[in-house]
C-alpha atoms as a PDB file:
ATOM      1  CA  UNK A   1      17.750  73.857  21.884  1.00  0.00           C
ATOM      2  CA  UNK A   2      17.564  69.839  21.313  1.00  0.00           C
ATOM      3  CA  UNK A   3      14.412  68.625  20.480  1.00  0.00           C
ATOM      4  CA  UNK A   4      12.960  66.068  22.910  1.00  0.00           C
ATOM      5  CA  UNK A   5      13.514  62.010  21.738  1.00  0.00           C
ATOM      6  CA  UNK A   6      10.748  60.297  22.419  1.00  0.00           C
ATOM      7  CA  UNK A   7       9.746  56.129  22.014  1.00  0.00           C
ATOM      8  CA  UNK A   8       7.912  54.637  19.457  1.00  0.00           C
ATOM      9  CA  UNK A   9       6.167  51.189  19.630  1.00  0.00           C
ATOM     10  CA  UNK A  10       3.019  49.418  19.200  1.00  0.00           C
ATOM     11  CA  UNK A  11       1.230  46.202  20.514  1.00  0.00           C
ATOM     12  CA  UNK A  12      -0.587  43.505  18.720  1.00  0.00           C
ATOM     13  CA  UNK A  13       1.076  40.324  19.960  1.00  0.00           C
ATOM     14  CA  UNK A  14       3.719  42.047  21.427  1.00  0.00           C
ATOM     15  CA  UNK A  15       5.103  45.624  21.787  1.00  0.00           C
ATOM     16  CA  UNK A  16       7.576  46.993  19.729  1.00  0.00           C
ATOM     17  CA  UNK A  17       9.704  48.879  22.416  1.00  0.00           C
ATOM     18  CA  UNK A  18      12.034  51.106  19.962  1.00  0.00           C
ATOM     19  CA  UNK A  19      13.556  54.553  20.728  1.00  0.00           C
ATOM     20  CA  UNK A  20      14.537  56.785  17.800  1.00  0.00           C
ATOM     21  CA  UNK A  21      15.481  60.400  17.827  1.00  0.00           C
ATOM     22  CA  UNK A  22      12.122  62.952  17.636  1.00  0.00           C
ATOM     23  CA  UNK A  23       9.816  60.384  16.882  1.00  0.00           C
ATOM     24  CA  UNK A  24       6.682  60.124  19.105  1.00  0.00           C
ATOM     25  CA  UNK A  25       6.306  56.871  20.860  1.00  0.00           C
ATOM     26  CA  UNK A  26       2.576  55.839  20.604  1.00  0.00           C
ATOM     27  CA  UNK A  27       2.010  52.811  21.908  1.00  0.00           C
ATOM     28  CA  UNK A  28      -1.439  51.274  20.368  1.00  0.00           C
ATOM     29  CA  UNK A  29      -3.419  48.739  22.492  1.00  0.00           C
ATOM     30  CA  UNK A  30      -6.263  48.669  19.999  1.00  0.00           C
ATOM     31  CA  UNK A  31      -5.545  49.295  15.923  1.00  0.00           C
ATOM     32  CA  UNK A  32      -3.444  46.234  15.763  1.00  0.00           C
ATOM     33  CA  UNK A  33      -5.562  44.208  17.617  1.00  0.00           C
ATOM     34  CA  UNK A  34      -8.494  44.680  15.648  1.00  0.00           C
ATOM     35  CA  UNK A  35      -6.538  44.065  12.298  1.00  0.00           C
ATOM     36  CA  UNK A  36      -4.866  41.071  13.511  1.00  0.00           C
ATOM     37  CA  UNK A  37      -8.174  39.318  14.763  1.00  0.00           C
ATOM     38  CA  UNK A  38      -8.909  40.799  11.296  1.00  0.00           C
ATOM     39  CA  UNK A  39      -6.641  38.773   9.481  1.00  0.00           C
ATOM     40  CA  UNK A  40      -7.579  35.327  10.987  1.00  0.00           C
ATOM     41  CA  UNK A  41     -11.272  35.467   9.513  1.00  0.00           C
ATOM     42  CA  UNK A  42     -12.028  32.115   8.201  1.00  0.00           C
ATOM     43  CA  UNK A  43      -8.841  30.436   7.842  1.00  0.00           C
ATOM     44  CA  UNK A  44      -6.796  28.978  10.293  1.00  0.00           C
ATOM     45  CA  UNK A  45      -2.920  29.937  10.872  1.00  0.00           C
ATOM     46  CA  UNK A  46      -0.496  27.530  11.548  1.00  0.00           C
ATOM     47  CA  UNK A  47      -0.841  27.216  15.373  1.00  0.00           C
ATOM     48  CA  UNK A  48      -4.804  27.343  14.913  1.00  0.00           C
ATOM     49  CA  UNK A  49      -4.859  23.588  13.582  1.00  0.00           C
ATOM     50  CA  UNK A  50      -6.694  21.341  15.759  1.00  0.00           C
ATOM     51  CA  UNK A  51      -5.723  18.092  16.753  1.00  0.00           C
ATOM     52  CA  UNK A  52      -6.895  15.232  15.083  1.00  0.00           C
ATOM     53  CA  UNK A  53      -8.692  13.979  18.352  1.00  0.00           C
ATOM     54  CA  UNK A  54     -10.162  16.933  19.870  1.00  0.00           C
ATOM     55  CA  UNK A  55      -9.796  17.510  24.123  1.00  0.00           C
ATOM     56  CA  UNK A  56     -12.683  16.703  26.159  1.00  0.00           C
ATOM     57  CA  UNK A  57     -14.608  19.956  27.153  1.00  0.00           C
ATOM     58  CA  UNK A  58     -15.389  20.872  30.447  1.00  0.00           C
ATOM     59  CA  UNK A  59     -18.796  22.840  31.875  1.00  0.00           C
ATOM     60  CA  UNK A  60     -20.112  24.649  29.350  1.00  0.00           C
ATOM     61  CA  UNK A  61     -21.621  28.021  30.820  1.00  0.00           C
ATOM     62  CA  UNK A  62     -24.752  29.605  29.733  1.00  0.00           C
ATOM     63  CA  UNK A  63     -24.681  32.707  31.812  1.00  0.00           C
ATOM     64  CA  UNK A  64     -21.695  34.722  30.252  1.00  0.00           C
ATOM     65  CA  UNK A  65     -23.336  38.357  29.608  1.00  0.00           C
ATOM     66  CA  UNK A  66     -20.015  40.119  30.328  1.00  0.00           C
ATOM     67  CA  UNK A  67     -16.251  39.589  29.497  1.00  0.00           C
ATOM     68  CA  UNK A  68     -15.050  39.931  32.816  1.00  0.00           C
ATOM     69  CA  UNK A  69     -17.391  36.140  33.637  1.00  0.00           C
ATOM     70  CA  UNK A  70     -14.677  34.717  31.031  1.00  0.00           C
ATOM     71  CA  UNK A  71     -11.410  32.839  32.024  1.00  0.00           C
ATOM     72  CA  UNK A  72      -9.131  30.949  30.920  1.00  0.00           C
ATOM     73  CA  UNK A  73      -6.583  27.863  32.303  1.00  0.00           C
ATOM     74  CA  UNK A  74      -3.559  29.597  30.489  1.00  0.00           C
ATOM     75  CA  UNK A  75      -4.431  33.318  32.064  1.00  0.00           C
ATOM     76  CA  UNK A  76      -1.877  32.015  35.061  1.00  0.00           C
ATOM     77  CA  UNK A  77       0.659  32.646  33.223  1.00  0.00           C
ATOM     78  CA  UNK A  78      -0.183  36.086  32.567  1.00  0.00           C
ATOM     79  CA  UNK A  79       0.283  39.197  33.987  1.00  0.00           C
ATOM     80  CA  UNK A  80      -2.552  41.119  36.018  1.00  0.00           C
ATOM     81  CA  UNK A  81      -2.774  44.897  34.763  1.00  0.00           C
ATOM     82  CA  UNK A  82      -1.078  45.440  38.296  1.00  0.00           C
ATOM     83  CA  UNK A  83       1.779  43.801  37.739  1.00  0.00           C
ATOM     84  CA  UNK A  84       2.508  45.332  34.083  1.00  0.00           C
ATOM     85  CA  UNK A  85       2.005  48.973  35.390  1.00  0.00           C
ATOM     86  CA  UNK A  86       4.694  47.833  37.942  1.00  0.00           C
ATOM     87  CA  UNK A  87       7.213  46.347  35.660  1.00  0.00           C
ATOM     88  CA  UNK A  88       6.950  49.291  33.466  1.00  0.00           C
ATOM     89  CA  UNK A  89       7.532  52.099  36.301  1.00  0.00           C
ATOM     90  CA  UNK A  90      10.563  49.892  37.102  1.00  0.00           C
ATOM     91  CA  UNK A  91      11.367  50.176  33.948  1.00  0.00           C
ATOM     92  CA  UNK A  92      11.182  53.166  33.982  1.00  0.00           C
ATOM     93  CA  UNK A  93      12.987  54.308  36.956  1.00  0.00           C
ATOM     94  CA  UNK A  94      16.027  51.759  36.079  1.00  0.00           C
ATOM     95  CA  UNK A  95      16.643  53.995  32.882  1.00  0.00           C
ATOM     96  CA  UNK A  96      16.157  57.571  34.773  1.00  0.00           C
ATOM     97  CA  UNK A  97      18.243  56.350  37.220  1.00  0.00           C
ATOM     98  CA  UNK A  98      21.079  55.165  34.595  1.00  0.00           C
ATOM     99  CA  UNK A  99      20.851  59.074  33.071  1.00  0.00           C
ATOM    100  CA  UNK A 100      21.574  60.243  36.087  1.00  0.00           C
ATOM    101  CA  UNK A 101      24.734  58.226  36.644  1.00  0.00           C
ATOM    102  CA  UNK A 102      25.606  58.582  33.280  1.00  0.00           C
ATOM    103  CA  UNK A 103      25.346  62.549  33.801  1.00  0.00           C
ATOM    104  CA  UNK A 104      22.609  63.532  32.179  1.00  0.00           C
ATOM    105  CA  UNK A 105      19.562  63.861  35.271  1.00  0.00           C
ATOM    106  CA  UNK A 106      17.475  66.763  33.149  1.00  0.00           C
ATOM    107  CA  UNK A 107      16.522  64.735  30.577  1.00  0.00           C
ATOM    108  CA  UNK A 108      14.516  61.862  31.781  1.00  0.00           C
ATOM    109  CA  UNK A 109      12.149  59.352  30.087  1.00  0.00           C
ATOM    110  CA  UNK A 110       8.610  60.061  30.586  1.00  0.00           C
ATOM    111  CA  UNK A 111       5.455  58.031  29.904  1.00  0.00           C
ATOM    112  CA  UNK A 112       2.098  60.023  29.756  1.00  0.00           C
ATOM    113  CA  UNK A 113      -0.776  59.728  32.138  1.00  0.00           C
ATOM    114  CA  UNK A 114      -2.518  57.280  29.651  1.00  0.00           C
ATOM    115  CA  UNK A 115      -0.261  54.780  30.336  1.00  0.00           C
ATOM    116  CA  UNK A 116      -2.420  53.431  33.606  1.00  0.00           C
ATOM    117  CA  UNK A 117      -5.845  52.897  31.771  1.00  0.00           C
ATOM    118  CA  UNK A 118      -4.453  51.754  28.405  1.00  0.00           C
ATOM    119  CA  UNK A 119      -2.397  48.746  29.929  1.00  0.00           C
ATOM    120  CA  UNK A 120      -6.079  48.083  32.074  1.00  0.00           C
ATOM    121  CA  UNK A 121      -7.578  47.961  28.703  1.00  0.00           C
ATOM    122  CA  UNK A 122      -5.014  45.815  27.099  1.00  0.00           C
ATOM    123  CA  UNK A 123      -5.872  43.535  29.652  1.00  0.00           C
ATOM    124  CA  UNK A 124      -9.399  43.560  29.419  1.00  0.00           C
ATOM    125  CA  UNK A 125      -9.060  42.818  25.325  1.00  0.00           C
ATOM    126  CA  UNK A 126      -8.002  39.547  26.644  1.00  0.00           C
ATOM    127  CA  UNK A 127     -11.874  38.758  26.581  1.00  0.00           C
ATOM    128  CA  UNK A 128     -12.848  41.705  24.560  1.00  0.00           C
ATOM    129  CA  UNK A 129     -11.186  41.251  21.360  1.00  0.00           C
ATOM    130  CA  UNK A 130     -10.193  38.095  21.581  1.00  0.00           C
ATOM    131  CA  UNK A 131      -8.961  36.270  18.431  1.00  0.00           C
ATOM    132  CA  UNK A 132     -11.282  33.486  18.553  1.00  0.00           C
ATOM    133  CA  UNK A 133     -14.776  34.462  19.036  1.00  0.00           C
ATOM    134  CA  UNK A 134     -13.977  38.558  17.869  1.00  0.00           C
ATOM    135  CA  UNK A 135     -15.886  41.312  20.095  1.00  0.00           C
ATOM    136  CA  UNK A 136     -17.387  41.082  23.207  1.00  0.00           C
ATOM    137  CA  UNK A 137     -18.482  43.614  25.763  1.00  0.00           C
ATOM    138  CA  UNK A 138     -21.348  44.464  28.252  1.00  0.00           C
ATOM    139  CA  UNK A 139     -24.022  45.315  25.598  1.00  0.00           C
ATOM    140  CA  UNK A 140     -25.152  48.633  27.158  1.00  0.00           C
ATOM    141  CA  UNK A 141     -21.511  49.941  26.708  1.00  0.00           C
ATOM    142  CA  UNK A 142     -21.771  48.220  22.699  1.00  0.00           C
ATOM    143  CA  UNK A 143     -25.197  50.412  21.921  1.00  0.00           C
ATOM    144  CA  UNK A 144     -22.870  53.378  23.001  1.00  0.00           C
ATOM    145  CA  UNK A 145     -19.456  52.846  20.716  1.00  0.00           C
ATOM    146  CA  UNK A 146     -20.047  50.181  18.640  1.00  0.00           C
ATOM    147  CA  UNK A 147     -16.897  48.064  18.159  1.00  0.00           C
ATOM    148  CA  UNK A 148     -15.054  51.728  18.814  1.00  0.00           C
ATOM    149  CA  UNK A 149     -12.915  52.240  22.492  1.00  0.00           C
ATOM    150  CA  UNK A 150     -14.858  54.284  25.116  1.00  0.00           C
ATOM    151  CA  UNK A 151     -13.653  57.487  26.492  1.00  0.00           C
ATOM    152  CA  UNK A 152     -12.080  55.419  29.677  1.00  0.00           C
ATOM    153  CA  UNK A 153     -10.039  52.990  27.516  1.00  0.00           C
ATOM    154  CA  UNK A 154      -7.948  55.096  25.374  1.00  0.00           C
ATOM    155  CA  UNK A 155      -5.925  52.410  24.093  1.00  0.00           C
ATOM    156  CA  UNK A 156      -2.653  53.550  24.128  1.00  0.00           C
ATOM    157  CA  UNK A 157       0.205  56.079  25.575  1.00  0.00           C
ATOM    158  CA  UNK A 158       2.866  57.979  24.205  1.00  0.00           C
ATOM    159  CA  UNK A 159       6.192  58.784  26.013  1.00  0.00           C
ATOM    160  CA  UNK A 160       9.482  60.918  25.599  1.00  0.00           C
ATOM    161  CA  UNK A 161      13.411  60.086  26.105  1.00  0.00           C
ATOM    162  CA  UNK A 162      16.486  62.349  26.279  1.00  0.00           C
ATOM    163  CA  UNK A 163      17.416  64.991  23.882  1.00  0.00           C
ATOM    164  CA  UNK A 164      20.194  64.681  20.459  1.00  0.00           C
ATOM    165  CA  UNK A 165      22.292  65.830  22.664  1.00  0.00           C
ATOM    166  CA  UNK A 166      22.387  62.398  24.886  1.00  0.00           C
ATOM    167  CA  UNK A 167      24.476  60.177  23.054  1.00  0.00           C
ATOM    168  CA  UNK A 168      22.784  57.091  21.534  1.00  0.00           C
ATOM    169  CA  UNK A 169      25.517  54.985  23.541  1.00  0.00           C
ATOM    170  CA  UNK A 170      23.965  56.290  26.394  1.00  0.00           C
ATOM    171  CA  UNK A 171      19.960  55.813  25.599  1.00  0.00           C
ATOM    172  CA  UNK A 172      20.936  52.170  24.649  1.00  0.00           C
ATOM    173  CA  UNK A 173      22.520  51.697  27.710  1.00  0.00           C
ATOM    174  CA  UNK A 174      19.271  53.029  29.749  1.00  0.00           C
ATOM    175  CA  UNK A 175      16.664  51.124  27.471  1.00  0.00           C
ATOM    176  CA  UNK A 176      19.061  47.936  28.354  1.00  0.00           C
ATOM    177  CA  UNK A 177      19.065  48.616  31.931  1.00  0.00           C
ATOM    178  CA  UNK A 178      15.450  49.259  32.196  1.00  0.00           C
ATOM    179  CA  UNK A 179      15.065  45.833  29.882  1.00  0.00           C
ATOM    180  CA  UNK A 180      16.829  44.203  33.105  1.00  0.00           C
ATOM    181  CA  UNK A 181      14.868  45.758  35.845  1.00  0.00           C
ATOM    182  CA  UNK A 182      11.517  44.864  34.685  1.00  0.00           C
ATOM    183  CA  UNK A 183      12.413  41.410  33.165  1.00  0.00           C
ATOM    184  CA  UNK A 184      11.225  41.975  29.614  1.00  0.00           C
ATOM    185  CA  UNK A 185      11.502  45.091  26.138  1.00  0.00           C
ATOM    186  CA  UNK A 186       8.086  45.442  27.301  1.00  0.00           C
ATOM    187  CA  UNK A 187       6.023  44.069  30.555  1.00  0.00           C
ATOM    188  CA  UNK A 188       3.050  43.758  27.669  1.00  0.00           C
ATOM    189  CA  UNK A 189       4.466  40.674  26.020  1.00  0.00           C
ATOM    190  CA  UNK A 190       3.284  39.432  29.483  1.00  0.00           C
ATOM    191  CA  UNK A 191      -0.490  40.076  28.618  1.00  0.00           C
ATOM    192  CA  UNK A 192      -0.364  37.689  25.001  1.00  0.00           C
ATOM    193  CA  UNK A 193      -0.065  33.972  24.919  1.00  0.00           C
ATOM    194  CA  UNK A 194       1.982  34.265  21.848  1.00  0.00           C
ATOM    195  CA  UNK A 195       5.152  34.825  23.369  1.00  0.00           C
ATOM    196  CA  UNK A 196       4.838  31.535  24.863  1.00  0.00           C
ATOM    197  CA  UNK A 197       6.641  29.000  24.187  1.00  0.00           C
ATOM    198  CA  UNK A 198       5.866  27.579  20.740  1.00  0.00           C
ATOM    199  CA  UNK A 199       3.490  29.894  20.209  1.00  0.00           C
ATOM    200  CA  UNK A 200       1.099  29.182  23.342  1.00  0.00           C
ATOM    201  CA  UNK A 201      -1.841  27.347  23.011  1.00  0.00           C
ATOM    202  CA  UNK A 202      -3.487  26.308  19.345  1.00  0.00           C
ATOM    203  CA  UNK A 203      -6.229  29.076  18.494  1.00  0.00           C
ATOM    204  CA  UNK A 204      -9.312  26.734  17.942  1.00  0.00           C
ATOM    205  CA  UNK A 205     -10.994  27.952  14.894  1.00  0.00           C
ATOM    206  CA  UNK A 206     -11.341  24.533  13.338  1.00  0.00           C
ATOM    207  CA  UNK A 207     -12.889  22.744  16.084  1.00  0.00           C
ATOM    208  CA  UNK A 208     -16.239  21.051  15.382  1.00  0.00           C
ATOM    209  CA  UNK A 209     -17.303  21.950  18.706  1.00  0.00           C
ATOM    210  CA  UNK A 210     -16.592  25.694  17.815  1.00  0.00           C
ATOM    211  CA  UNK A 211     -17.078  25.417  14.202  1.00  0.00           C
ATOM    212  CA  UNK A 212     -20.775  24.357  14.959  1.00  0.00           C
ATOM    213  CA  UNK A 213     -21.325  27.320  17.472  1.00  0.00           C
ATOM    214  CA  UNK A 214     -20.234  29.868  14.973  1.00  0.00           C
ATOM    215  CA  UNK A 215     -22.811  28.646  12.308  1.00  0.00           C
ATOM    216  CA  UNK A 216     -25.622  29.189  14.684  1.00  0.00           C
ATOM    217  CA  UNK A 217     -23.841  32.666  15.782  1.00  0.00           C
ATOM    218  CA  UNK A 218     -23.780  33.638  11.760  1.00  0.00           C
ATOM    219  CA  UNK A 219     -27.278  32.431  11.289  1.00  0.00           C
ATOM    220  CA  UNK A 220     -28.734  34.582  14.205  1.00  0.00           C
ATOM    221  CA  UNK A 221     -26.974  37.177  12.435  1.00  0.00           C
ATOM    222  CA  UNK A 222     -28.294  36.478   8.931  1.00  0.00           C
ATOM    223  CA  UNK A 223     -31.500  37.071  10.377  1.00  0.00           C
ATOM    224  CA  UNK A 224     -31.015  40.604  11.495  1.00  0.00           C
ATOM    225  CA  UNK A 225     -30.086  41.168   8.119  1.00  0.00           C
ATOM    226  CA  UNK A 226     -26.059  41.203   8.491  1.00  0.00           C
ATOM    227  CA  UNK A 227     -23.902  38.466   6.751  1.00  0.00           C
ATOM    228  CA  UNK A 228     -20.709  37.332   8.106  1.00  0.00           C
ATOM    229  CA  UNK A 229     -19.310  33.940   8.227  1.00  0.00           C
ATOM    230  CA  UNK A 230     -17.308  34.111  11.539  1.00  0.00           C
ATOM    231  CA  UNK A 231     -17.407  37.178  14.129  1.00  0.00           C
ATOM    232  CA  UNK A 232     -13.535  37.863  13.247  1.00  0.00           C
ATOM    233  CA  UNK A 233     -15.106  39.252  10.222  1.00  0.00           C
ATOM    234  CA  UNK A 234     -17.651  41.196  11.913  1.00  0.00           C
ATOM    235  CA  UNK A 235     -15.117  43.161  13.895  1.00  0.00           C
ATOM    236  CA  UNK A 236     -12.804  43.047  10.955  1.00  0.00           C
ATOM    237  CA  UNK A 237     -14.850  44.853   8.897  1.00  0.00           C
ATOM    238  CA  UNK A 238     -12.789  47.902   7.410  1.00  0.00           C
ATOM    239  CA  UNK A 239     -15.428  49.729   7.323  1.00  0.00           C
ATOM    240  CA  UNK A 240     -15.635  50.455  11.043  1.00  0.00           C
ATOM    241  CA  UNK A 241     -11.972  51.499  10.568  1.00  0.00           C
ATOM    242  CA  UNK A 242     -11.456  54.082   8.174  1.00  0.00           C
ATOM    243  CA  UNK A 243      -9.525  56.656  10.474  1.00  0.00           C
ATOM    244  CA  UNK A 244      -8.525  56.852  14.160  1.00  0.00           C
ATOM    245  CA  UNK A 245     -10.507  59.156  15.340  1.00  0.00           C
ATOM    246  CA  UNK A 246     -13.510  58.613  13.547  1.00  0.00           C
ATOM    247  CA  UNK A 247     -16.471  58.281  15.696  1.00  0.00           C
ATOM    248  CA  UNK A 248     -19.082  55.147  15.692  1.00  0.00           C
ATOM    249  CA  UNK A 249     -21.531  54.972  12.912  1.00  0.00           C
ATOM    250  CA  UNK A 250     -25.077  54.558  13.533  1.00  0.00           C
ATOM    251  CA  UNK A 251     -24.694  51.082  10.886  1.00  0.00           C
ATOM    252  CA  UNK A 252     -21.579  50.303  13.437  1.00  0.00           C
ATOM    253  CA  UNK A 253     -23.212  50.378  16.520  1.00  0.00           C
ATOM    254  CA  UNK A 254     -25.813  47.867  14.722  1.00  0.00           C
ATOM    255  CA  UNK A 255     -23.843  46.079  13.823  1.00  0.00           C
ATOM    256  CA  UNK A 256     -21.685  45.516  16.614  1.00  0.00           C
ATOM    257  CA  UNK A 257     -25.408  45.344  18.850  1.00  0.00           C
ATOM    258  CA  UNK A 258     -26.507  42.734  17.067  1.00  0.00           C
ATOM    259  CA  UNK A 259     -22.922  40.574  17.029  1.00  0.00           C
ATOM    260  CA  UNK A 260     -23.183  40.194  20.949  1.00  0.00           C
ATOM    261  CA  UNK A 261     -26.351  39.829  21.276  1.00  0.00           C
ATOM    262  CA  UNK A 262     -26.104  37.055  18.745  1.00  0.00           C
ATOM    263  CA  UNK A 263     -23.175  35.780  20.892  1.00  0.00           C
ATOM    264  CA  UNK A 264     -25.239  35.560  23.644  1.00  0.00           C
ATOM    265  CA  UNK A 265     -28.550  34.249  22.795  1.00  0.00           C
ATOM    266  CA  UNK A 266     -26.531  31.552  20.776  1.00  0.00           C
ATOM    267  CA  UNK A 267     -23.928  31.228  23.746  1.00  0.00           C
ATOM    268  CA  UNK A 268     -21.035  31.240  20.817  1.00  0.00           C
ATOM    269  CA  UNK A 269     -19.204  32.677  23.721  1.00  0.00           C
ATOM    270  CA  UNK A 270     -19.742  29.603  26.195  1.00  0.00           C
ATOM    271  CA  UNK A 271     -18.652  27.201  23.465  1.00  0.00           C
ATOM    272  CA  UNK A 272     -15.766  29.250  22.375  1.00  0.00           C
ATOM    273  CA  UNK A 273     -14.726  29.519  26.285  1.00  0.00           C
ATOM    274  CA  UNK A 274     -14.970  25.487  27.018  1.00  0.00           C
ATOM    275  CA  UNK A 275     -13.082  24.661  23.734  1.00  0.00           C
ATOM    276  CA  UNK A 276     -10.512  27.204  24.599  1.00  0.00           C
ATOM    277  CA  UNK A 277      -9.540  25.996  27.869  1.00  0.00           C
ATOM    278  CA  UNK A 278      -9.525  22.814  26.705  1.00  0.00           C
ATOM    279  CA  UNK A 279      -6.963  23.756  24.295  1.00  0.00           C
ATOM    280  CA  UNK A 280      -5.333  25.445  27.049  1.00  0.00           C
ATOM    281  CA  UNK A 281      -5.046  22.483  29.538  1.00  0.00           C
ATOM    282  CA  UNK A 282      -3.948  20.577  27.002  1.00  0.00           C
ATOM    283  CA  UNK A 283      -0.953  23.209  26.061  1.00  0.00           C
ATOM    284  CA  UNK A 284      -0.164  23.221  29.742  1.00  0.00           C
ATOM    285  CA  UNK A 285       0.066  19.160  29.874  1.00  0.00           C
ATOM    286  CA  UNK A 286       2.489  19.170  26.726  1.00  0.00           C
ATOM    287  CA  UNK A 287       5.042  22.037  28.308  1.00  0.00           C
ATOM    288  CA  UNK A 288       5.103  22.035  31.699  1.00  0.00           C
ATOM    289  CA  UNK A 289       9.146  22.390  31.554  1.00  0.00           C
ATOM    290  CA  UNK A 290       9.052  24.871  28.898  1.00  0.00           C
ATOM    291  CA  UNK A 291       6.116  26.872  30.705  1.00  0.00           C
ATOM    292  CA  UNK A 292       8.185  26.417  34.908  1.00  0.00           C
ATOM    293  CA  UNK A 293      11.394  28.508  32.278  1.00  0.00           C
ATOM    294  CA  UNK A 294       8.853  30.800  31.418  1.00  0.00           C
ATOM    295  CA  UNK A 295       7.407  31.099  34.631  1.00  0.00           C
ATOM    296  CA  UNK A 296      10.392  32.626  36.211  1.00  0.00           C
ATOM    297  CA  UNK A 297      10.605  35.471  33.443  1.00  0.00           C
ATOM    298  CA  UNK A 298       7.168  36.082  34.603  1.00  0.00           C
ATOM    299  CA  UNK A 299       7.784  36.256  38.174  1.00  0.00           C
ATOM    300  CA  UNK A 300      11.022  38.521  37.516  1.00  0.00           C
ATOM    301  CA  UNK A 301       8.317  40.844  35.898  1.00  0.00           C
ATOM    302  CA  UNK A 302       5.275  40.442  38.551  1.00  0.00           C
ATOM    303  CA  UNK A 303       7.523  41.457  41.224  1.00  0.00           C
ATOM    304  CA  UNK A 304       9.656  44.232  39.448  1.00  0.00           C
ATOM    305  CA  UNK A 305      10.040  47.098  42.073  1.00  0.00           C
ATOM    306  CA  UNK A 306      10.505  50.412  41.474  1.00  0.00           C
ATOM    307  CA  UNK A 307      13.740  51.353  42.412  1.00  0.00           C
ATOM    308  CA  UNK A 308      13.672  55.213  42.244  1.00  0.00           C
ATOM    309  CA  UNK A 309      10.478  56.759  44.254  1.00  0.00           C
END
């Protein structure tokens, strides 16, 4: 008997969509996200260069407590969690659908029933992890996990494809024709501004208007005894990290406590929100032709309908 094929990909910016032969497909929301906010601690990459003049801010809240009270200007050109779980059944039917006219109806693809909750979370790490201002969450859920995933948001799904016995011809055939019914390798690329074009909008870590927030963020923090210069490095920290599966340290949970509570009494995340959508608005001003191109890939993908019930 053939063993099972099954997909293989994971998502930081974007997901990695690949099918090889008996190879489980685990497709990470959350590893890769953590070590690529990771990576930007204290220096700036080359989109996250401000401008030499920086944008006018507008309101500055004061009353952010919980990620889902953050927005952002550039968020319409995202996908809702909706509309991904949409584009990827249609993906998914497209290539079930092309088995079965190439011959081969036993063998289907498959994603597993994490797939639901772990494209919700990917959405909500939009404000949760976000590459700016690090970790944010309702506090009461922090004093639970730490900078660790709860039990709800598992943070990723696996999936299988067709047998050996299914030639590749075949599979890349499917994968292609699912590619074309839900208008992207992955309807995730839809949830990351930096498949955008150029890049999407500069990440403003040098901004004096953020700069100065993060100093009083890092001296909050110095005075509960934790030193970090920017809050990339407080979720960065390897040593929350070590393996997968390992649970939330009591020094974690701390640690991660007294980041967003630090965020909020020093409203780092009100700052970081007004500076980013200025930053935004300004990226939308400079490519409106490039973004009304990349609008219509979008809308191919928001409205991607399942073609096999």
């Amino acid at each position: 008997m053939s063993t099972s094929s099954t997909r293989r990909g994971v998502w930081g910016a974007k997901f990695d969509h690949s099918f090889t032969s008996n190879t489980r497909l685990t497709i990470a929301v959350g590893a890769a996200v953590i070590y690529s906010v990771a990576a930007c601690s204290g220096v700036a990459s080359p989109t996250a260069s401000s401008p030499r003049t920086e944008p006018t801010l507008g309101p500055i809240s004061t009353t952010i407590r919980l990620p889902a009270q953050i927005s952002r200007p550039i968020d319409a050109y995202m996908l809702t969690a909706d509309q991904i779980l949409n584009g990827e059944h249609a993906r998914l039917d497209a290539e079930n659908q092309c088995l079965r006219d190439h011959g081969h109806p036993e063998q289907p693809f498959t994603f597993d029933k994490d797939m639901a909750p772990s494209i919700a979370g990917g959405v909500l790490d939009r404000t949760m992890r976000a590459q700016l201002y690090g970790y944010f969450a309702d506090v009461s859920d922090v004093q639970k996990y730490g900078y660790h995933r709860p039990p709800w948001n598992p943070g990723g799904w696996g999936g299988t494809g067709p047998s050996d016995s299914v030639p590749k011809a075949i599979v890349d055939d499917c994968v292609a024709a699912g590619t074309a019914a839900a208008g992207s390798e992955n309807a995730m690329v839809f949830n990351d501004t930096h498949g955008m074009p150029d890049g999407g909008p500069t990440l403003p870590v040098g901004d004096s208007r953020y700069v100065g927030a993060v100093q009083k963020w890092a001296a909050c923090m110095k005075d509960q005894g934790y030193r970090y210069l920017d809050p990339l490095a407080a979720i960065g920290d390897r040593s929350w990290y070590k393996g997968a599966e390992q649970a939330s340290s009591a020094v974690e949970i701390a640690t991660a406590t007294a980041d967003v509570q630090c965020k909020i009494s020093t409203n780092l995340i009100g700052v970081a929100a007004a500076v980013q959508s200025a930053y935004d608005r300004q990226y939308i001003d400079s490519h409106s032709t490039q973004l009304t191109a990349y609008s219509q890939r979008l809308q191919k993908a928001a409205t991607a309908i399942a073609i096999q019930k």
